[in-house]
C-alpha atoms as a PDB file:
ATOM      1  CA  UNK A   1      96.568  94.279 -49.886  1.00  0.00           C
ATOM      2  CA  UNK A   2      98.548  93.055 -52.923  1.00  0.00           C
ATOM      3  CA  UNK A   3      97.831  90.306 -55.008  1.00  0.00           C
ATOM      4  CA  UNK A   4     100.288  88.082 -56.029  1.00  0.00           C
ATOM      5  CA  UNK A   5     100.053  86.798 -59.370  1.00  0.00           C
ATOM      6  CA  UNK A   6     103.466  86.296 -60.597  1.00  0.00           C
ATOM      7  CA  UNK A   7     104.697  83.759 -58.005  1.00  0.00           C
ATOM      8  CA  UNK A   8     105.705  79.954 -59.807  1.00  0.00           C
ATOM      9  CA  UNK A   9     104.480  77.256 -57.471  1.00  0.00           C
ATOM     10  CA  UNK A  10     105.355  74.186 -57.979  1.00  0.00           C
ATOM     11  CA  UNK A  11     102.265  71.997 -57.211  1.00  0.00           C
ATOM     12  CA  UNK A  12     103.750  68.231 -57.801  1.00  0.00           C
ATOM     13  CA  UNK A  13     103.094  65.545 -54.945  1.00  0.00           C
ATOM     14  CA  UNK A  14     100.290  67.966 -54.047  1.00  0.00           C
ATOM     15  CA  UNK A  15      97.573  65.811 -55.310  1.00  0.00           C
ATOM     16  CA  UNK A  16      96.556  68.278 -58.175  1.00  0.00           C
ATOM     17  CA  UNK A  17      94.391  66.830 -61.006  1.00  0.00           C
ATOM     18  CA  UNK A  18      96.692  69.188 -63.490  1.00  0.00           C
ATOM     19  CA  UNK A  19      99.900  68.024 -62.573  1.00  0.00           C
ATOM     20  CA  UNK A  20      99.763  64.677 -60.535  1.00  0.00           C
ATOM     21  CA  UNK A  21      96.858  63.040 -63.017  1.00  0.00           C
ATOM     22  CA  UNK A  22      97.165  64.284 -66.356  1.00  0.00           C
ATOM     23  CA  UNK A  23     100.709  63.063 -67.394  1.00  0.00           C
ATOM     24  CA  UNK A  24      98.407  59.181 -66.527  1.00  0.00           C
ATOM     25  CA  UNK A  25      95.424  60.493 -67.580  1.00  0.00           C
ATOM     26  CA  UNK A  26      95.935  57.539 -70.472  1.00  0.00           C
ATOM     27  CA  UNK A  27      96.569  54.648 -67.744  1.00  0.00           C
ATOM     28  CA  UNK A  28      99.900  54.202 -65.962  1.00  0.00           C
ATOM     29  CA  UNK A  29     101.250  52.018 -68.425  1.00  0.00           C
ATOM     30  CA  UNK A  30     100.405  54.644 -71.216  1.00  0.00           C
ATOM     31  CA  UNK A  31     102.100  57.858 -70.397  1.00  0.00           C
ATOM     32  CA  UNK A  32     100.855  61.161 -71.980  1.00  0.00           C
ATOM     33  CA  UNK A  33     104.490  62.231 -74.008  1.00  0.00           C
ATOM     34  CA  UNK A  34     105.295  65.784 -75.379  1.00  0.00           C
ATOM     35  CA  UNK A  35     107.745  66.726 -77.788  1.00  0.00           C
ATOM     36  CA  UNK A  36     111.313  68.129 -76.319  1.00  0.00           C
ATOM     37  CA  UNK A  37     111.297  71.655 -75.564  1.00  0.00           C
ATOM     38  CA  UNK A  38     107.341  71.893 -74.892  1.00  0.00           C
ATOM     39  CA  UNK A  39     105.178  71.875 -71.818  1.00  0.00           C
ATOM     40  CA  UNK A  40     102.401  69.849 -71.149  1.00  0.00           C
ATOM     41  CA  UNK A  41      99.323  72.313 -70.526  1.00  0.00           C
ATOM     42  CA  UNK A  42      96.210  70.811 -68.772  1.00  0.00           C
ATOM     43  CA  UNK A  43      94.023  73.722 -70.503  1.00  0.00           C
ATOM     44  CA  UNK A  44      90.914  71.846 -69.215  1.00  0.00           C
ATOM     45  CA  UNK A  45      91.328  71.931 -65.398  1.00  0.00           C
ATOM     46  CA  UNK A  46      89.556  74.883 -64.053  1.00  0.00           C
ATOM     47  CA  UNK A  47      92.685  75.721 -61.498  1.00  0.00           C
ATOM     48  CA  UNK A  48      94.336  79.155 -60.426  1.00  0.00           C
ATOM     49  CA  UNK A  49      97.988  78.908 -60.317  1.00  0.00           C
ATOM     50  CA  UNK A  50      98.094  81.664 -58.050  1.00  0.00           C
ATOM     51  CA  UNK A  51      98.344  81.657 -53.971  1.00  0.00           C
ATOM     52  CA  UNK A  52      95.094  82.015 -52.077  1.00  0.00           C
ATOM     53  CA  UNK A  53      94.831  85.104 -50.174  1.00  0.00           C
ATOM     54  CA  UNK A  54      96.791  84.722 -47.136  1.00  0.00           C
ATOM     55  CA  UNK A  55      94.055  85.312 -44.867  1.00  0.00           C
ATOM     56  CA  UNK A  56      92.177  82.431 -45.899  1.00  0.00           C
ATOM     57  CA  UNK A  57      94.775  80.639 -45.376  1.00  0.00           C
ATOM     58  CA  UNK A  58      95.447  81.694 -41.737  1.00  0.00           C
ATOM     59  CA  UNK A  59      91.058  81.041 -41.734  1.00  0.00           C
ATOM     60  CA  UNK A  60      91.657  77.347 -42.251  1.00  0.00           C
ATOM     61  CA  UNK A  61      94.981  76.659 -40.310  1.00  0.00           C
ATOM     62  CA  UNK A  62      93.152  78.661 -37.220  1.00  0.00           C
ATOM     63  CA  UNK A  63      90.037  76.049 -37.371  1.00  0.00           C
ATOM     64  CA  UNK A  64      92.530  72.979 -38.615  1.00  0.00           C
ATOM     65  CA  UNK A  65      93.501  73.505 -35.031  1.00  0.00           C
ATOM     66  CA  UNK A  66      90.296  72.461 -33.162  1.00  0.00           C
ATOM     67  CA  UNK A  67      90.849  68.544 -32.941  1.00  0.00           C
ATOM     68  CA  UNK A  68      87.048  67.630 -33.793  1.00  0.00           C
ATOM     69  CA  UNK A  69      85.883  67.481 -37.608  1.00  0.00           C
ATOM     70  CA  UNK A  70      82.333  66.527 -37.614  1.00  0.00           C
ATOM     71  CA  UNK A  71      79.338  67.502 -38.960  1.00  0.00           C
ATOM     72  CA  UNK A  72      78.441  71.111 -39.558  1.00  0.00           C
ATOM     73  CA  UNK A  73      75.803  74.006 -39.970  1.00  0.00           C
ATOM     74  CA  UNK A  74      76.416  77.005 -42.260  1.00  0.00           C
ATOM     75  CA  UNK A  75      76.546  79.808 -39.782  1.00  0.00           C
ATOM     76  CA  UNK A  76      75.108  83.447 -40.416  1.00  0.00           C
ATOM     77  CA  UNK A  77      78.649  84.872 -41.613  1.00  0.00           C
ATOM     78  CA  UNK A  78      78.536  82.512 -44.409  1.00  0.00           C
ATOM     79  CA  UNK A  79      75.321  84.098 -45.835  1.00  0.00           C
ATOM     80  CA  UNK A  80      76.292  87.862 -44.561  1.00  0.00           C
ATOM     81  CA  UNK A  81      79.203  87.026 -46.680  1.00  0.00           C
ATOM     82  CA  UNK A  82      77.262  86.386 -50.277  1.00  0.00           C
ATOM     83  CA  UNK A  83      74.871  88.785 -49.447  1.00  0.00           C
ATOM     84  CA  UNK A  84      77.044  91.518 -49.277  1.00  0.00           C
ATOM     85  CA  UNK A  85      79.286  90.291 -52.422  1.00  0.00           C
ATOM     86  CA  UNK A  86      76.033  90.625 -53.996  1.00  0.00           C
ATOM     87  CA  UNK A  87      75.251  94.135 -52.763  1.00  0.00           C
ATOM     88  CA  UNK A  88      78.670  95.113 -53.471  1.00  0.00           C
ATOM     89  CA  UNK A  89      79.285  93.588 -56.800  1.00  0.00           C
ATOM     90  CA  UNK A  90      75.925  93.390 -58.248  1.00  0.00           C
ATOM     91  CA  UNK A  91      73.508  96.105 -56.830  1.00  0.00           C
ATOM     92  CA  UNK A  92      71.321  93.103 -55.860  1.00  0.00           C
ATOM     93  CA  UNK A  93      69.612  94.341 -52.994  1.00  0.00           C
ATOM     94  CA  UNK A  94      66.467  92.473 -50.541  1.00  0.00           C
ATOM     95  CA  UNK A  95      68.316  89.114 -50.956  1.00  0.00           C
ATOM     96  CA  UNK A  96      67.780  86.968 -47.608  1.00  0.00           C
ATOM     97  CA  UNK A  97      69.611  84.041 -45.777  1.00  0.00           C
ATOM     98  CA  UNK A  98      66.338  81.915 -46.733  1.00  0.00           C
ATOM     99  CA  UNK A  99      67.123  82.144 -50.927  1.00  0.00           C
ATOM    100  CA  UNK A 100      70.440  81.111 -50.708  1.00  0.00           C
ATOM    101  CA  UNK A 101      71.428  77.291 -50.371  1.00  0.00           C
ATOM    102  CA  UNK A 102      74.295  74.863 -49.629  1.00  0.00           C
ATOM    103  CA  UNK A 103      76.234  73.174 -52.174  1.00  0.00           C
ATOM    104  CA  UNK A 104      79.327  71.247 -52.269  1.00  0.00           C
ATOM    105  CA  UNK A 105      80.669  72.458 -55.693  1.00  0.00           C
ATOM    106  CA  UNK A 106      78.813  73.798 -59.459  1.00  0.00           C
ATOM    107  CA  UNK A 107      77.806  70.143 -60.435  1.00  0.00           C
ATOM    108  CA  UNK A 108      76.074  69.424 -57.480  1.00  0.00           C
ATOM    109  CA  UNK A 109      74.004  72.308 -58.161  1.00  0.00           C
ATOM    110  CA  UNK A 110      73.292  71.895 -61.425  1.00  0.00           C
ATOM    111  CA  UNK A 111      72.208  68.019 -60.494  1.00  0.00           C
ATOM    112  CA  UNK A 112      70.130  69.577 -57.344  1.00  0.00           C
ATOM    113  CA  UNK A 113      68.408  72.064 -59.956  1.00  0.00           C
ATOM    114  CA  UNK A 114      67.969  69.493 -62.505  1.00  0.00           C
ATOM    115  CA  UNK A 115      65.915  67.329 -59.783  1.00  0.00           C
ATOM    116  CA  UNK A 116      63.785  70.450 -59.568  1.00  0.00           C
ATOM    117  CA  UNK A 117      62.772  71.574 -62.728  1.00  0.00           C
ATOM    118  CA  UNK A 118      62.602  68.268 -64.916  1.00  0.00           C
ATOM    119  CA  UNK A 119      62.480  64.425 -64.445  1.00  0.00           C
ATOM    120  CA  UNK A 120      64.927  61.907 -64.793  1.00  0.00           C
ATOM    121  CA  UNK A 121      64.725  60.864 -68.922  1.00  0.00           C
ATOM    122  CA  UNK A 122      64.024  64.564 -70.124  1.00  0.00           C
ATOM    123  CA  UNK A 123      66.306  65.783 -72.566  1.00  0.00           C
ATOM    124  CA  UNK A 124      68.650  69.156 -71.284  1.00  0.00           C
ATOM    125  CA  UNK A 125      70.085  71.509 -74.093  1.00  0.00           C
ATOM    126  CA  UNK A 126      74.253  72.030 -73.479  1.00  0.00           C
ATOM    127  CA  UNK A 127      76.429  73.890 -76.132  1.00  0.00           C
ATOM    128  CA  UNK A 128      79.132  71.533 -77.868  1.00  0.00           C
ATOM    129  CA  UNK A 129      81.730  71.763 -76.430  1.00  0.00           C
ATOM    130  CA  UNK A 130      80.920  71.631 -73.012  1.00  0.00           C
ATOM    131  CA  UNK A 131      82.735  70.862 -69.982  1.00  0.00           C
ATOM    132  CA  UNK A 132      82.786  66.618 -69.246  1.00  0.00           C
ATOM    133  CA  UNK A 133      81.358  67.527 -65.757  1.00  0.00           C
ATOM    134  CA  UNK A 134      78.275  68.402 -67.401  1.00  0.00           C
ATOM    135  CA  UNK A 135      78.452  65.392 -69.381  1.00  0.00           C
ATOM    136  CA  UNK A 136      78.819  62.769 -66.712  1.00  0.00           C
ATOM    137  CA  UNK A 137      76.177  64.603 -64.141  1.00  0.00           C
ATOM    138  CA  UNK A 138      73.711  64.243 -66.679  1.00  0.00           C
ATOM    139  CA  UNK A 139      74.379  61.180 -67.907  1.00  0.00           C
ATOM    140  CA  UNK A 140      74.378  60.022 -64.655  1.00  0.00           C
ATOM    141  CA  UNK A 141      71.190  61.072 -63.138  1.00  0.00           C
ATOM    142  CA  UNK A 142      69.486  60.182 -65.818  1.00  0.00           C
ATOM    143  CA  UNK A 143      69.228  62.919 -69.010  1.00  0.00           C
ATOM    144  CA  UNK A 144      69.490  63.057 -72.090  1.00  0.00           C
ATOM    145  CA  UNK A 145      72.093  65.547 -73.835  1.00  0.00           C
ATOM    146  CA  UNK A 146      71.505  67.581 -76.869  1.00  0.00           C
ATOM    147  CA  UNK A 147      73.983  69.500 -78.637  1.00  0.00           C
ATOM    148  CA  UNK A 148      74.175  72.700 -80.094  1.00  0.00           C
ATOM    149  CA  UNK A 149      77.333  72.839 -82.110  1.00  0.00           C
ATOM    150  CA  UNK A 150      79.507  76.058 -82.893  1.00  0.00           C
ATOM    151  CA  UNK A 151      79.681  77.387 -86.255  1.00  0.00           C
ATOM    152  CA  UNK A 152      82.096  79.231 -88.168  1.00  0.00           C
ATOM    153  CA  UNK A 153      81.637  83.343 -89.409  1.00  0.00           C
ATOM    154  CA  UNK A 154      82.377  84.559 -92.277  1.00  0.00           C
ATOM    155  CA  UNK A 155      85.684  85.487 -90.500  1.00  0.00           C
ATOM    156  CA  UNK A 156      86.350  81.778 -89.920  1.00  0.00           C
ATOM    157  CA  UNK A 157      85.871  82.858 -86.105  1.00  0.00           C
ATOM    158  CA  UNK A 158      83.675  79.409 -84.044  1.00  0.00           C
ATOM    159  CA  UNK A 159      80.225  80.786 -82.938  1.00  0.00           C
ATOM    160  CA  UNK A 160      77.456  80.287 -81.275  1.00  0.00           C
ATOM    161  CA  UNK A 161      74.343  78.779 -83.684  1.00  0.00           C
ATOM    162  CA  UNK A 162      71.683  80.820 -82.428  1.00  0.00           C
ATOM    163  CA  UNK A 163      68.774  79.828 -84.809  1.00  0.00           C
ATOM    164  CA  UNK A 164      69.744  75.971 -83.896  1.00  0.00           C
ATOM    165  CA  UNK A 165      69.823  76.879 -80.235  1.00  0.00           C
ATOM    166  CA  UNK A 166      66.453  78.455 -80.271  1.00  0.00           C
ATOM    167  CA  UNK A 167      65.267  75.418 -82.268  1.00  0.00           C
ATOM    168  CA  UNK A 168      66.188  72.950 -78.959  1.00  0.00           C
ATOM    169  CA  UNK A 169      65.639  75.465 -76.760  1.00  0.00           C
ATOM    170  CA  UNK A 170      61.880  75.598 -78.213  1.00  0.00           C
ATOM    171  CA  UNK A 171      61.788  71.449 -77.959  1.00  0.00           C
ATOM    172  CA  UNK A 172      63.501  70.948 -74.849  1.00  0.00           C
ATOM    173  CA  UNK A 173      63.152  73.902 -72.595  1.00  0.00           C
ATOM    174  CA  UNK A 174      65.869  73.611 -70.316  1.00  0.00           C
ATOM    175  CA  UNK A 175      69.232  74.798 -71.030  1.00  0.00           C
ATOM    176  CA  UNK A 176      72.603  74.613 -69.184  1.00  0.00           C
ATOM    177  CA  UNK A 177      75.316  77.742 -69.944  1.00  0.00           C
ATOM    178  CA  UNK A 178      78.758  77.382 -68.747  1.00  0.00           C
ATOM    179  CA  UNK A 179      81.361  79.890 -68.400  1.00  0.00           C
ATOM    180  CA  UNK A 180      83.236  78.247 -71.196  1.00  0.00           C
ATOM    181  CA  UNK A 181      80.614  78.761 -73.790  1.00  0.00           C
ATOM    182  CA  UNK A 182      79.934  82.766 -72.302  1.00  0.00           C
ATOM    183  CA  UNK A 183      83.985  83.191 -73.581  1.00  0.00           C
ATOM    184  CA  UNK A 184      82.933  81.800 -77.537  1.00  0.00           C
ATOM    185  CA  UNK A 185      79.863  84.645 -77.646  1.00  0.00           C
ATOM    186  CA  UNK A 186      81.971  87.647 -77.214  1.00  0.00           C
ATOM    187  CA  UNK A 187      82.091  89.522 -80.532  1.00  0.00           C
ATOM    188  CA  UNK A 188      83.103  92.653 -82.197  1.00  0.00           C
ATOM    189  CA  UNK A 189      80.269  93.855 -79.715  1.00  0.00           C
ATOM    190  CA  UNK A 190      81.205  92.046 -75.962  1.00  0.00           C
ATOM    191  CA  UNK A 191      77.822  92.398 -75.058  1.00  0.00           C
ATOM    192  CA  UNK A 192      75.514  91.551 -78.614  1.00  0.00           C
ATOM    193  CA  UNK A 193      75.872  87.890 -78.104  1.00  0.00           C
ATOM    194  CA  UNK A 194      75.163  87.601 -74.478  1.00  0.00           C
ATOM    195  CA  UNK A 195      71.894  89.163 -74.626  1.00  0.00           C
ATOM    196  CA  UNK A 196      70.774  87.637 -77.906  1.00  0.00           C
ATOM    197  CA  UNK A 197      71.087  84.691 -75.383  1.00  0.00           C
ATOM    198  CA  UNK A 198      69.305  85.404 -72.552  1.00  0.00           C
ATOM    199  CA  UNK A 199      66.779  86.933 -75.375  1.00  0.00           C
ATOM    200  CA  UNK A 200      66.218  83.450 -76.658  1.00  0.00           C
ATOM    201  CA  UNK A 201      65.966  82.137 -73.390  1.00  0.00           C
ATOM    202  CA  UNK A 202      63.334  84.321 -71.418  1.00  0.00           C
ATOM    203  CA  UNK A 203      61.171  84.932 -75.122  1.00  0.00           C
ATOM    204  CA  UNK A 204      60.976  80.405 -75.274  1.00  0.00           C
ATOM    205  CA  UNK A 205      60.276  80.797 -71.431  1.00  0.00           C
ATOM    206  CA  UNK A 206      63.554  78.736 -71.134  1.00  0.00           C
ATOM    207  CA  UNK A 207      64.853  77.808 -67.992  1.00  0.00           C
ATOM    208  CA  UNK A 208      68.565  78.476 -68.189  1.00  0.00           C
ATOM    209  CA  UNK A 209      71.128  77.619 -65.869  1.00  0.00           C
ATOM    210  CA  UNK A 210      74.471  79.252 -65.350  1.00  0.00           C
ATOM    211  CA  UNK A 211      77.387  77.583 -64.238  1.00  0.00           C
ATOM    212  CA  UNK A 212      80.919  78.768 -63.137  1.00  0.00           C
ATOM    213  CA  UNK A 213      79.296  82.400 -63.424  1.00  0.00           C
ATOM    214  CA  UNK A 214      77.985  85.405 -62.186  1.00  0.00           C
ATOM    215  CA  UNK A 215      75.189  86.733 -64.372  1.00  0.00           C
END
């Protein structure tokens, strides 16, 4: 099956954070203006512009279709499913319906791990800058944020600061790695920064959580 990628959708009235919200993001009185001749481009908003695969669509029109909506149970093809992505895409093999749990989206699960590992008033290690739904789950439930800030290279190229980060890591123990910050470690070498990462992390016997990932 083809993919298509090149398709223009026009999303307005549609409810989408990127195009309904963002031009108010300021208040309604205070409209968000661009210069003429420029777009405005909600870089933040972790959206595909692209169609979903056609038969997922046909998956959720087909079960929009039974009139009742009310609760439900996770049923075996659901975990047959990310098992064998896993198998598949990751040579992870011996993974079982029993490790694999429910959540409704990547900051419930980082709040649901959170409750797990620490208490409510430790302190959680989060490169700067991080993604604001990070920011408000821990604020909200209770944590307190430290920073690890980017520096430039020689090159004038932002970095990771992996001496500061293994500082905090060393004090605080539990870290929180987003997608966003995996895309400011790739070097020269793709791979060098990644694993002086997850170095750092298993060496401080840090728990680190990924988010918006496959590691």
């Amino acid at each position: 099956m083809k993919y298509d990628f090149t398709s223009i959708i026009d999303r307005k009235g549609k409810d989408a954070i990127a195009v309904d919200v963002l031009p108010n993001l300021l208040g309604p009185n205070n409209p968000i203006q661009v210069r003429d001749g420029l777009d405005m481009i909600p870089m933040w908003i972790a959206d595909m512009n692209f169609p979903a695969l056609p038969t997922i669509t046909e998956a959720i029109i087909e079960r929009a279709k039974h009139p009742t909506y009310g609760y439900f149970k996770t049923r075996d093809e659901y975990f047959d499913s990310i098992i064998r992505w896993h198998e598949v895409r990751n040579h992870v093999t011996g993974l079982e319906k029993e490790h694999i749990g429910y959540e409704n989206g990547v900051l419930g699960g980082v709040a649901s791990a959170l409750h797990v590992l620490c208490s409510q008033g430790d302190h959680v290690l989060v490169h700067a800058p991080t993604y604001i739904g990070f920011t408000g789950t821990l604020n909200n439930n209770g944590y307190h944020i430290v920073h690890s800030n980017l520096k430039k290279d020689e090159e004038g190229i932002w970095r990771m600061d992996f001496e500061d980060m293994e500082e905090k890591i060393v004090k605080n123990k539990i870290h929180i790695l987003s997608d966003k910050n995996i895309k400011v470690m790739y070097n020269k070498n793709k791979y060098l920064s990644f694993d002086s990462e997850y170095k750092i992390c298993i060496y401080n016997k840090c728990t680190c959580r990924f988010c918006s990932t496959w590691v």
